[in-house]
C-alpha atoms as a PDB file:
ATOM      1  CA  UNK A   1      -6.288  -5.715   6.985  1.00  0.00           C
ATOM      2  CA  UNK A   2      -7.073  -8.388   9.821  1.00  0.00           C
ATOM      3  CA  UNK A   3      -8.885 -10.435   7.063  1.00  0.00           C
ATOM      4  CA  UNK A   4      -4.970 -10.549   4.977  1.00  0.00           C
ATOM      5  CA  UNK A   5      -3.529 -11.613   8.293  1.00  0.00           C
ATOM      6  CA  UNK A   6      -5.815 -14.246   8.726  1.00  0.00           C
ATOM      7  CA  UNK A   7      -5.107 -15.436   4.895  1.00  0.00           C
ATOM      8  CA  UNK A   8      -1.249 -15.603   5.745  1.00  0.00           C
ATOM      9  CA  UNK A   9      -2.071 -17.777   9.022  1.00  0.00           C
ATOM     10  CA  UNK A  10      -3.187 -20.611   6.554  1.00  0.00           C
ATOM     11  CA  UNK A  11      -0.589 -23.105   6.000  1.00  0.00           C
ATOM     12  CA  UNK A  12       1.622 -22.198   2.771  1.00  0.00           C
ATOM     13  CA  UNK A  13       0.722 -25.545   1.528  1.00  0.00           C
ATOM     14  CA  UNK A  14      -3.085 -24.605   2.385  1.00  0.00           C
ATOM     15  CA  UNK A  15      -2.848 -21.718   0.090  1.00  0.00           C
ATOM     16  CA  UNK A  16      -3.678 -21.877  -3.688  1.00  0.00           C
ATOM     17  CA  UNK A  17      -1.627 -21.355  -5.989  1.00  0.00           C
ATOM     18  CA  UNK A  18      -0.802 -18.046  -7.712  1.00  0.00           C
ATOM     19  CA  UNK A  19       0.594 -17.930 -11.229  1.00  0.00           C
ATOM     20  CA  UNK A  20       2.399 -14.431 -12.797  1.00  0.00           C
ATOM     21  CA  UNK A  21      -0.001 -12.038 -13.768  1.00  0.00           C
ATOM     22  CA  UNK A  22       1.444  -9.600 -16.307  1.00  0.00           C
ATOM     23  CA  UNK A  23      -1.427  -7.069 -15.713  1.00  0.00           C
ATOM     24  CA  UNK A  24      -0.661  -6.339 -11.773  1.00  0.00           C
ATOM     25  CA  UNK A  25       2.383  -4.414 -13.399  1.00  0.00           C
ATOM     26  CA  UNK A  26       0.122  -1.793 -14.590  1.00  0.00           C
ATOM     27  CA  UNK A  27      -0.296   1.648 -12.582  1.00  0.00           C
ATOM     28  CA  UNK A  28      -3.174   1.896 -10.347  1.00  0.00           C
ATOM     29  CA  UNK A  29      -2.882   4.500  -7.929  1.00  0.00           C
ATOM     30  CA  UNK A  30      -2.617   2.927  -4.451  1.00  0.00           C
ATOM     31  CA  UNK A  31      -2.045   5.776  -1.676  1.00  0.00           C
ATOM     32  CA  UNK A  32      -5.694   7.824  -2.415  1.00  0.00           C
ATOM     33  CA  UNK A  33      -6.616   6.878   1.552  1.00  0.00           C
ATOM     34  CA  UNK A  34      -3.303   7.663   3.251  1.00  0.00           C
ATOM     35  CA  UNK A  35      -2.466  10.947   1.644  1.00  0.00           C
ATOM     36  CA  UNK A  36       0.558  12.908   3.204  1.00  0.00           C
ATOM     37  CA  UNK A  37       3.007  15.040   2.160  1.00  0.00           C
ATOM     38  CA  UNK A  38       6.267  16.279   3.357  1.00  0.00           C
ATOM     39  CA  UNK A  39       7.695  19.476   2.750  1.00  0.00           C
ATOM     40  CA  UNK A  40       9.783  20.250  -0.252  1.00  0.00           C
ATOM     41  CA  UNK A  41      13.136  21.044  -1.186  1.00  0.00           C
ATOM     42  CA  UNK A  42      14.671  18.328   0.846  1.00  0.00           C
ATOM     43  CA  UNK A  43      17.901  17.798   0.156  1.00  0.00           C
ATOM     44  CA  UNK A  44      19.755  14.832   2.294  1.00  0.00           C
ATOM     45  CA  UNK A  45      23.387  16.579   3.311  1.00  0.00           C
ATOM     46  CA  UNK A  46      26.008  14.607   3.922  1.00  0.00           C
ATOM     47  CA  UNK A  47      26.275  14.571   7.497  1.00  0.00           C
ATOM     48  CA  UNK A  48      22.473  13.647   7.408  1.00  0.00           C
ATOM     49  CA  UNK A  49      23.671  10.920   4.615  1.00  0.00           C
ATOM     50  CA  UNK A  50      25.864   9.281   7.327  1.00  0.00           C
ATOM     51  CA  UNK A  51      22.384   8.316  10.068  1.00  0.00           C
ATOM     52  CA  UNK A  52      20.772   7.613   7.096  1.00  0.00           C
ATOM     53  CA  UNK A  53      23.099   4.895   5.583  1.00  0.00           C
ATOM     54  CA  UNK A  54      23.134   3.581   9.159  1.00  0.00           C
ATOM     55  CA  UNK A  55      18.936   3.545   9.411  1.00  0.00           C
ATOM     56  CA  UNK A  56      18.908   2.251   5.714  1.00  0.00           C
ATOM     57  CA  UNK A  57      21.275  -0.363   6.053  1.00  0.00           C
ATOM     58  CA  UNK A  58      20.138  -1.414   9.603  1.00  0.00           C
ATOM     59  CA  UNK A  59      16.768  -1.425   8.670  1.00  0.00           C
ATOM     60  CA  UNK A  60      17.001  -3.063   5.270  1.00  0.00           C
ATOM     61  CA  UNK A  61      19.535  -5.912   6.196  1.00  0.00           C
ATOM     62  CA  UNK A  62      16.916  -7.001   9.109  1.00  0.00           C
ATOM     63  CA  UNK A  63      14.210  -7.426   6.670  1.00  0.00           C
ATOM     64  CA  UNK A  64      16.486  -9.826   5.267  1.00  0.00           C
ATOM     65  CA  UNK A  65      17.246 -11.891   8.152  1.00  0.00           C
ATOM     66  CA  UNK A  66      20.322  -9.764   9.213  1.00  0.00           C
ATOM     67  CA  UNK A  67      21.457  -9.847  12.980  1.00  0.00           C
ATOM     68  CA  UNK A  68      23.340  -6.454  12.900  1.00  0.00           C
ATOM     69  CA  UNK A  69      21.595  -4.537  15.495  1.00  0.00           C
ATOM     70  CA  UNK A  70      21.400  -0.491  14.887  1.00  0.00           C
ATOM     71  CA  UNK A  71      24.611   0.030  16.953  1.00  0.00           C
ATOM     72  CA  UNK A  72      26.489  -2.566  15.409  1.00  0.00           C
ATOM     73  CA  UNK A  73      25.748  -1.428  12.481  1.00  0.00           C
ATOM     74  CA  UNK A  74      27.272   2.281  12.939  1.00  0.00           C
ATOM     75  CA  UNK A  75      29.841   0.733  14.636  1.00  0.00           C
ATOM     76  CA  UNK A  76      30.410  -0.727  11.104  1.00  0.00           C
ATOM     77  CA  UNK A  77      29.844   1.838   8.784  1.00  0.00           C
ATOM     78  CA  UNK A  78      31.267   4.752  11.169  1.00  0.00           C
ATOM     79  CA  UNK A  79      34.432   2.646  12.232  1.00  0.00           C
ATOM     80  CA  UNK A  80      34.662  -0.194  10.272  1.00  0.00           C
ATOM     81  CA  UNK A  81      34.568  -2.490  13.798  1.00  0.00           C
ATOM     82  CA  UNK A  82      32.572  -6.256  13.111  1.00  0.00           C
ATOM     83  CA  UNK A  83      30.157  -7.472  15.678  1.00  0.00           C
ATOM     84  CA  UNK A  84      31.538 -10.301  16.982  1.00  0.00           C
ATOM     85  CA  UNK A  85      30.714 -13.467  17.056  1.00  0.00           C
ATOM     86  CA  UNK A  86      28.137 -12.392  14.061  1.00  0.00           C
ATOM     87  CA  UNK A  87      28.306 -14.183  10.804  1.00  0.00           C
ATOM     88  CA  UNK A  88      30.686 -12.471   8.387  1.00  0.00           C
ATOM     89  CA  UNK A  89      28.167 -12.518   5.600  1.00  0.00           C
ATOM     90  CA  UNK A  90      25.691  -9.858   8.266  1.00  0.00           C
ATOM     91  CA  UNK A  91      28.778  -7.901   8.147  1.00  0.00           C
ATOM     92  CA  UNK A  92      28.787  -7.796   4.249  1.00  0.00           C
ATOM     93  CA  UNK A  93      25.251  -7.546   4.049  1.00  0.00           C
ATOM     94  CA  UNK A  94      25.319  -3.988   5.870  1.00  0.00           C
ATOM     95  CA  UNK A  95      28.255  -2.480   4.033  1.00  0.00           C
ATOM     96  CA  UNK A  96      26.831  -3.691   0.477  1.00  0.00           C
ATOM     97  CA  UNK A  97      23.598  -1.718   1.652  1.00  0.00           C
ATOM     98  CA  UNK A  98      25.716   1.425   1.723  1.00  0.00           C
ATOM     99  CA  UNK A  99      27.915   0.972  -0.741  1.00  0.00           C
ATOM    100  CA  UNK A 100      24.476   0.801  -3.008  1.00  0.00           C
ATOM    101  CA  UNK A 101      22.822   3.707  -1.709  1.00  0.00           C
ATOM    102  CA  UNK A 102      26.224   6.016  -1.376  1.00  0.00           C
ATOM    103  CA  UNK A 103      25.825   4.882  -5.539  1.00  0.00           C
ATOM    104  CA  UNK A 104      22.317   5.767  -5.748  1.00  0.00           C
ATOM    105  CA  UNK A 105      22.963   8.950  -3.923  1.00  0.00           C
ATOM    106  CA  UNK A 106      25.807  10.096  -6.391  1.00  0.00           C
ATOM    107  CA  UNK A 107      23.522   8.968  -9.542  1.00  0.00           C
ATOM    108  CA  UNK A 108      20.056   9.844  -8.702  1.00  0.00           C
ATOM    109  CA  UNK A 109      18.257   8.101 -11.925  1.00  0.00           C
ATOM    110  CA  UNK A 110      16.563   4.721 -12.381  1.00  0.00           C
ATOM    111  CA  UNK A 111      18.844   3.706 -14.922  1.00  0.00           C
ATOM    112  CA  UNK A 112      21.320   2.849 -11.967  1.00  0.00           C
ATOM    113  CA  UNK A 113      19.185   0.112 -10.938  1.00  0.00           C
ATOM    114  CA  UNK A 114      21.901  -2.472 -12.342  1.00  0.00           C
ATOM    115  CA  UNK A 115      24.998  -1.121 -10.639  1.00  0.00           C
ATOM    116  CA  UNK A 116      23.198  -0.552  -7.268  1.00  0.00           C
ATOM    117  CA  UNK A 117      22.296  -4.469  -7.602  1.00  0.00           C
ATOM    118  CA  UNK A 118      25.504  -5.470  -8.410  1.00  0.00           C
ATOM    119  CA  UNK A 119      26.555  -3.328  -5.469  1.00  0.00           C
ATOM    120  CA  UNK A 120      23.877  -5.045  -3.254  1.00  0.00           C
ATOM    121  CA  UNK A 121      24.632  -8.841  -3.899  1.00  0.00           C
ATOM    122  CA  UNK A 122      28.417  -8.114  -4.328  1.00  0.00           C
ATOM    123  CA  UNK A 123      30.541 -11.431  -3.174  1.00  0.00           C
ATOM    124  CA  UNK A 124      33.556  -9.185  -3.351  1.00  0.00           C
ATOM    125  CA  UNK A 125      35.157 -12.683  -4.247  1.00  0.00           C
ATOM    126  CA  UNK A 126      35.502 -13.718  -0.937  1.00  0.00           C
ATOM    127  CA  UNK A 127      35.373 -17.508  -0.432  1.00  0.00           C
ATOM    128  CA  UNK A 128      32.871 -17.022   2.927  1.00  0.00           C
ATOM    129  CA  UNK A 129      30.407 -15.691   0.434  1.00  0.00           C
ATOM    130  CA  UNK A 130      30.339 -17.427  -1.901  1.00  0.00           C
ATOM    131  CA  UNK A 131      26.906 -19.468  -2.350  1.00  0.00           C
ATOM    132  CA  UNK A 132      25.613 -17.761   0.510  1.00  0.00           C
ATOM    133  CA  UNK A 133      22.389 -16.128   0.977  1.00  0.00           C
ATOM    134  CA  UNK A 134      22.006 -12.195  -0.238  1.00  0.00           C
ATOM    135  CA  UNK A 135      25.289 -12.652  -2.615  1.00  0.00           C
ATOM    136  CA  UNK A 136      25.741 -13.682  -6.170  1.00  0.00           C
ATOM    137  CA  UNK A 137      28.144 -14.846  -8.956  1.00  0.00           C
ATOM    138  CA  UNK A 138      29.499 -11.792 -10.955  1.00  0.00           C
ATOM    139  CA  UNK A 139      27.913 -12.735 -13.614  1.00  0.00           C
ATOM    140  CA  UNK A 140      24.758 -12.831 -12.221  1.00  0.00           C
ATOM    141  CA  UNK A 141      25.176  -9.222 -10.070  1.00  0.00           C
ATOM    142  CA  UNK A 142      23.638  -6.074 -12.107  1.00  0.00           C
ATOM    143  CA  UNK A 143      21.959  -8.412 -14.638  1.00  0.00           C
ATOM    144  CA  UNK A 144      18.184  -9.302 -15.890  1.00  0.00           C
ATOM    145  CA  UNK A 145      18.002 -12.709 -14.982  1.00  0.00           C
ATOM    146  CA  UNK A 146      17.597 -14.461 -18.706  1.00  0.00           C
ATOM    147  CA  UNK A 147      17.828 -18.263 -17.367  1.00  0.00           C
ATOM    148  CA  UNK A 148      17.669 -18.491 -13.834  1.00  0.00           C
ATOM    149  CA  UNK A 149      14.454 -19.382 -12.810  1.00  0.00           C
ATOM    150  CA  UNK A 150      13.156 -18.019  -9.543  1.00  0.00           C
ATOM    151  CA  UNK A 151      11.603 -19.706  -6.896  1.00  0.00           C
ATOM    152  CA  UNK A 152      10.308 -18.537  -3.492  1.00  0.00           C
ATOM    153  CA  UNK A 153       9.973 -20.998  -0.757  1.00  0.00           C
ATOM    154  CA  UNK A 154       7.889 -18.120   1.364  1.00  0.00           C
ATOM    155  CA  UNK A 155       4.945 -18.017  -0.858  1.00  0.00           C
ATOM    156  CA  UNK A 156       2.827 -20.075  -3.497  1.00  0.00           C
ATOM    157  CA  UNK A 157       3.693 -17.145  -6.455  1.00  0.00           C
ATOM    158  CA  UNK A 158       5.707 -18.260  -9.112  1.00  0.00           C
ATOM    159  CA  UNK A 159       7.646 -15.533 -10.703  1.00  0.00           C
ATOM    160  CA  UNK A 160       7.689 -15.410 -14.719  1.00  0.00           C
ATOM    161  CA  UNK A 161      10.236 -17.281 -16.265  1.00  0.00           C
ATOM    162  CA  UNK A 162      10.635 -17.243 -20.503  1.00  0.00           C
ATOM    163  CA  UNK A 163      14.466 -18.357 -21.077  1.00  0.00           C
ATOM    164  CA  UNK A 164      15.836 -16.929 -24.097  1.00  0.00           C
ATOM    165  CA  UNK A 165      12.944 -14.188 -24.863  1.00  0.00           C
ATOM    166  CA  UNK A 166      14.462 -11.280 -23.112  1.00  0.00           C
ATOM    167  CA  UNK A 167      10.995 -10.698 -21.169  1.00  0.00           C
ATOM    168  CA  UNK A 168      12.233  -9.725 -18.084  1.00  0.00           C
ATOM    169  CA  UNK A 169      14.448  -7.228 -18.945  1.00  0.00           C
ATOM    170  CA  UNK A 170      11.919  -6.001 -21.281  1.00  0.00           C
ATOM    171  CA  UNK A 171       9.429  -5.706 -18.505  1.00  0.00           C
ATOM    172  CA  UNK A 172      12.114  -4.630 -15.790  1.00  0.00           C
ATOM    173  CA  UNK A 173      12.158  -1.613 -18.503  1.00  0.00           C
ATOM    174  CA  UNK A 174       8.178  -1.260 -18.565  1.00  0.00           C
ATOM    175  CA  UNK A 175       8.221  -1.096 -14.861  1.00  0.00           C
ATOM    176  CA  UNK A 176      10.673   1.582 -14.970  1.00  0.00           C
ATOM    177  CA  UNK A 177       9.434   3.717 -17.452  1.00  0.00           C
ATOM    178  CA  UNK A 178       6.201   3.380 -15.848  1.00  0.00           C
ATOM    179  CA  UNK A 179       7.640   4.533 -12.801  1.00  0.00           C
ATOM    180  CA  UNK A 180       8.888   7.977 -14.492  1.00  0.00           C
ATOM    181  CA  UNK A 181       5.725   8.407 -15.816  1.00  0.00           C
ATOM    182  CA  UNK A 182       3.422   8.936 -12.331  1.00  0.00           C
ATOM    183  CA  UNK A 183       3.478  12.181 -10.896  1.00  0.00           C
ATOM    184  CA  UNK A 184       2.993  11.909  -7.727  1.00  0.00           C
ATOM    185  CA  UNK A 185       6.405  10.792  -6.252  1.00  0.00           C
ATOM    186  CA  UNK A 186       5.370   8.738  -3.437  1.00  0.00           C
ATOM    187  CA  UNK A 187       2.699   6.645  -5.519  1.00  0.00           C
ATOM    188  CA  UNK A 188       6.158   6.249  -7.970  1.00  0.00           C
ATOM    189  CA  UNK A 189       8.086   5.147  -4.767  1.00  0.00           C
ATOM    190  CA  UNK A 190       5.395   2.536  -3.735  1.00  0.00           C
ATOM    191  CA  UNK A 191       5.079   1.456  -7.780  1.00  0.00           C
ATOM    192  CA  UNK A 192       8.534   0.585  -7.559  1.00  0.00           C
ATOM    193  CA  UNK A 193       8.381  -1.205  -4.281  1.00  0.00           C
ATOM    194  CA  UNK A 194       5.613  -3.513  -4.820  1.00  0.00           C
ATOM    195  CA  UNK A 195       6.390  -4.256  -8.878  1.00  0.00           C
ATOM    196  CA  UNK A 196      10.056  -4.986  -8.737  1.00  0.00           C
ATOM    197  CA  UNK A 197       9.724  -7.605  -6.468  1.00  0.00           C
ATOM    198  CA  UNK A 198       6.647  -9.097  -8.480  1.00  0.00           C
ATOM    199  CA  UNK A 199       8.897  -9.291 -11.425  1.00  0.00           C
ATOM    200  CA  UNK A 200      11.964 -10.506  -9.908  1.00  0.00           C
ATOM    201  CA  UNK A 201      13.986  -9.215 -12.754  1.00  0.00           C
ATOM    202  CA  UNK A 202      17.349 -10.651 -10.858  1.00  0.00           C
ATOM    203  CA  UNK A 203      18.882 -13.914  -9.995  1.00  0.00           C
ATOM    204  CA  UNK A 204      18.326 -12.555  -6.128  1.00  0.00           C
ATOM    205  CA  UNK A 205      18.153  -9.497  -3.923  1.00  0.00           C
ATOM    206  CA  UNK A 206      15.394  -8.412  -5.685  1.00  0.00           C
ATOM    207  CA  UNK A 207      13.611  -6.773  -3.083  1.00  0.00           C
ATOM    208  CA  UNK A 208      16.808  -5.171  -1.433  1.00  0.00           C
ATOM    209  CA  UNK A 209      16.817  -3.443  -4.860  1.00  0.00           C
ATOM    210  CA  UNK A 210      13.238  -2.626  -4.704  1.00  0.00           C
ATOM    211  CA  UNK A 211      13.809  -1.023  -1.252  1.00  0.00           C
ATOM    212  CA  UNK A 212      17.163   1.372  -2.811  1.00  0.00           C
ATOM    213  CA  UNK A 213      15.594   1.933  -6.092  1.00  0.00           C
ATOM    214  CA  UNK A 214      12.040   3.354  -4.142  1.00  0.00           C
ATOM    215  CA  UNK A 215      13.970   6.436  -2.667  1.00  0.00           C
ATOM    216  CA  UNK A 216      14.826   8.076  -6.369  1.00  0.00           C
ATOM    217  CA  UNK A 217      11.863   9.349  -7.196  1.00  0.00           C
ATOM    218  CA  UNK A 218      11.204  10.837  -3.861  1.00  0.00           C
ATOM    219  CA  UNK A 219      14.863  12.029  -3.641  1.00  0.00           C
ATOM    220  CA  UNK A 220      14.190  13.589  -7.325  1.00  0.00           C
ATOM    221  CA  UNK A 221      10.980  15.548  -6.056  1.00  0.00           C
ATOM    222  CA  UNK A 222      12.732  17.017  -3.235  1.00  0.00           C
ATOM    223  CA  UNK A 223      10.927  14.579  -0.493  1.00  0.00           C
ATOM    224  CA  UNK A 224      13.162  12.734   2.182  1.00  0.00           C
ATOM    225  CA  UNK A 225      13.793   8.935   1.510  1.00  0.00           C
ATOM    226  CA  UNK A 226      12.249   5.789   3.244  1.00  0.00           C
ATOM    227  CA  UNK A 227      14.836   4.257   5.584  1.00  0.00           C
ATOM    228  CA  UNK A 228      12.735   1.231   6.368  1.00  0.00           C
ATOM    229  CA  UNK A 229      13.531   2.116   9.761  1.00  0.00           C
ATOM    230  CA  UNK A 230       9.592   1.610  11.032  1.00  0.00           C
ATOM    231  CA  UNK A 231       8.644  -1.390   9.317  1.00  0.00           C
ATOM    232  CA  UNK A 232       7.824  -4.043  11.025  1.00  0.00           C
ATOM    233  CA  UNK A 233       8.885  -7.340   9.733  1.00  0.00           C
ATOM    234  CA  UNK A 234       6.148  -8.750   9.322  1.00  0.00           C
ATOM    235  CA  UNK A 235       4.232  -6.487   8.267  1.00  0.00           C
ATOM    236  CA  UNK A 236       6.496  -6.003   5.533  1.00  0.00           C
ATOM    237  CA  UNK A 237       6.656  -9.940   4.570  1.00  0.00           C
ATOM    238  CA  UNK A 238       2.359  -9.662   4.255  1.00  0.00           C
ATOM    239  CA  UNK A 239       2.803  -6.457   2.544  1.00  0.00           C
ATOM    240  CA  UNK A 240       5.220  -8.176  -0.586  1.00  0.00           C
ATOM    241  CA  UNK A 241       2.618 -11.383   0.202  1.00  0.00           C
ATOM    242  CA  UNK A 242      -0.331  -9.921  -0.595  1.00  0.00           C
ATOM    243  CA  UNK A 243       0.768  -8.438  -3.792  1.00  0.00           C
ATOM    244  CA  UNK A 244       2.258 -11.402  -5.006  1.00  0.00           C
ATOM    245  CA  UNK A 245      -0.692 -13.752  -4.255  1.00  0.00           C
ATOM    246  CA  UNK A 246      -3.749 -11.997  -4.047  1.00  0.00           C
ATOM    247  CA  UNK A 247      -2.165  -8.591  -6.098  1.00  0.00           C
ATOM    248  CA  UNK A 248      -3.435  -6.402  -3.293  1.00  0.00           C
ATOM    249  CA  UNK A 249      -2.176  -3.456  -2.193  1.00  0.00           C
ATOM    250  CA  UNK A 250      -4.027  -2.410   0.879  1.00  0.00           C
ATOM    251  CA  UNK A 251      -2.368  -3.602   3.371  1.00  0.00           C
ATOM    252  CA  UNK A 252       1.251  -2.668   1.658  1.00  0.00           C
ATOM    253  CA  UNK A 253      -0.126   1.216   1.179  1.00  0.00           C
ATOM    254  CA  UNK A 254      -1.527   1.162   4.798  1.00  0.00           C
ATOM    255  CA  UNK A 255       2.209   0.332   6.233  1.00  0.00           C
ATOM    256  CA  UNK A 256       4.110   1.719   3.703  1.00  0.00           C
ATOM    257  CA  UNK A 257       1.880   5.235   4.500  1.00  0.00           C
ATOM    258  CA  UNK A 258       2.982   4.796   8.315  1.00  0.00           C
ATOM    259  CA  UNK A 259       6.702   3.887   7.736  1.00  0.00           C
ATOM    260  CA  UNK A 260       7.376   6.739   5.728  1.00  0.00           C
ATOM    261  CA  UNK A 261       5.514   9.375   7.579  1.00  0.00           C
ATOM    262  CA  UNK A 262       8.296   7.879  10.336  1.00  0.00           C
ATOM    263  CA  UNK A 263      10.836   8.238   8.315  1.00  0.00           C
ATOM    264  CA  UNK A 264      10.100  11.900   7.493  1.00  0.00           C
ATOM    265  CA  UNK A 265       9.927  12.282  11.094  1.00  0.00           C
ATOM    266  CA  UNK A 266      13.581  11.127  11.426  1.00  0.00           C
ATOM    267  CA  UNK A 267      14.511  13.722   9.089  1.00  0.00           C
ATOM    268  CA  UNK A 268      12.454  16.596   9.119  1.00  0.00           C
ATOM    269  CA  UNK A 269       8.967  17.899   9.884  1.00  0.00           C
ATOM    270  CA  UNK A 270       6.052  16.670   7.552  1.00  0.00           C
ATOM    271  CA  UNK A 271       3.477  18.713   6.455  1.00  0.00           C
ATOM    272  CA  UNK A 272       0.486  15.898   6.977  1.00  0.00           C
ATOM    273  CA  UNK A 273      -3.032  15.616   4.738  1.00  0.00           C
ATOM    274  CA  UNK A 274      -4.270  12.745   6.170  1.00  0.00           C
ATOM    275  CA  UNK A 275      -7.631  12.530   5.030  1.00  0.00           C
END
């Protein structure tokens, strides 16, 4: 892991480049070193569902560059009271995070991936929105990106871009019936983080939507979702990094591994098998 720090300390423009590689969408299993497992039959009540939202959405929206601090944000989604003098868009930011996940919590299946995007980059057609960071035209919320071309000013990876060949959508639905398809739930969860993003099946807020979508199948096995809560930021940045330009997933399994066993934590006692 200190050897994919130093990497990411090299100048961006230092870096080589790395071109989409089709084959890191495949299934490998990631987690075999950093085994846990909570207890079953978890089942997230609503009262539970309200410090949750506020975790998930705190959490989440700082990833993204979001000022809301953890109090702010329940101030928010508790009371519906704005920080002030933070940028309305922060404000918007938080409350689109639960809107998605009250969505996703209501219609536990992957096939709700589009409306909890559209729910995540919603502009709600406010003018202070619009063209801002983390929001999107409504034509462009909930939908496989078909023309828009992608480009991350973070990283040397160039996401795939084929106008007018479907191929996103038709690998956004690879990635998610691969996803079904592993049995463990946690090495689905972690699928589903690192490959969304890779893809970037959407115009933007595709890793938001990678961070929602992770918590079905772990919600579906009875296991308590990630809030995001315990990851650092940058250790999350090098985690997405390292997958998209070197299509490693050590370091992202080693901090995704700690985060959630926090997360559990936050909800309930896990039963650990750390080897």
């Amino acid at each position: 892991m200190r050897s994919i720090r130093q990497y990411f300390n090299i100048p961006l423009a230092d870096r080589p480049y790395a071109k989409y590689r089709e084959e890191l969408l495949e299934y490998h299993p990631s987690l075999e070193h950093f085994k846990f497992k909570p207890a079953g039959g978890f089942k997230i009540d609503k009262r539970d569902l309200v410090q949750f939202l506020v975790d998930f959405a705190c959490a989440s929206s700082a990833l993204e560059g979001g000022t809301y601090s953890l109090l702010d944000t329940q101030a928010l989604i508790e009371y519906g009271e704005k920080a002030e003098g933070k940028p309305i868009s922060d404000a918007f930011l938080v409350l689109n995070h639960k809107n998605a996940f009250e969505y996703l919590y209501d219609h536990l299946a992957l096939d709700s991936i589009f409306e909890v995007h559209k729910r995540l980059t919603d502009d709600h057609g406010l003018p202070d929105l619009k063209g801002s960071a983390h929001f999107l035209e409504s034509e462009q919320q909930g939908v496989a990106r078909e023309y828009e071309e992608v480009k991350i000013n973070t990283t040397t990876y160039s996401p795939p871009f084929r106008p007018g060949t479907g191929y996103i959508k038709k690998m956004l639905e690879f990635i998610l019936a691969t996803s079904t398809s592993i049995e463990d739930p946690i090495e689905s969860a972690f699928y589903l983080l690192t490959r969304l993003p890779y893809l970037q099946p959407f115009a933007d807020g595709n890793k938001r939507t990678s961070r929602a979508m992770c918590n079905v199948p772990l919600m579906l096995a009875g296991f308590p979702p990630i809030s995001f809560m315990d990851f650092s930021k940058q250790d999350y940045i090098i985690s997405v990094l390292s997958f998209y330009e070197l299509g490693d997933t050590k370091f992202a399994a080693a901090t995704f591994s700690s985060a959630y066993q926090k997360s559990c934590r936050r909800l309930q006692k896990p039963v650990l098998l750390d080897k």
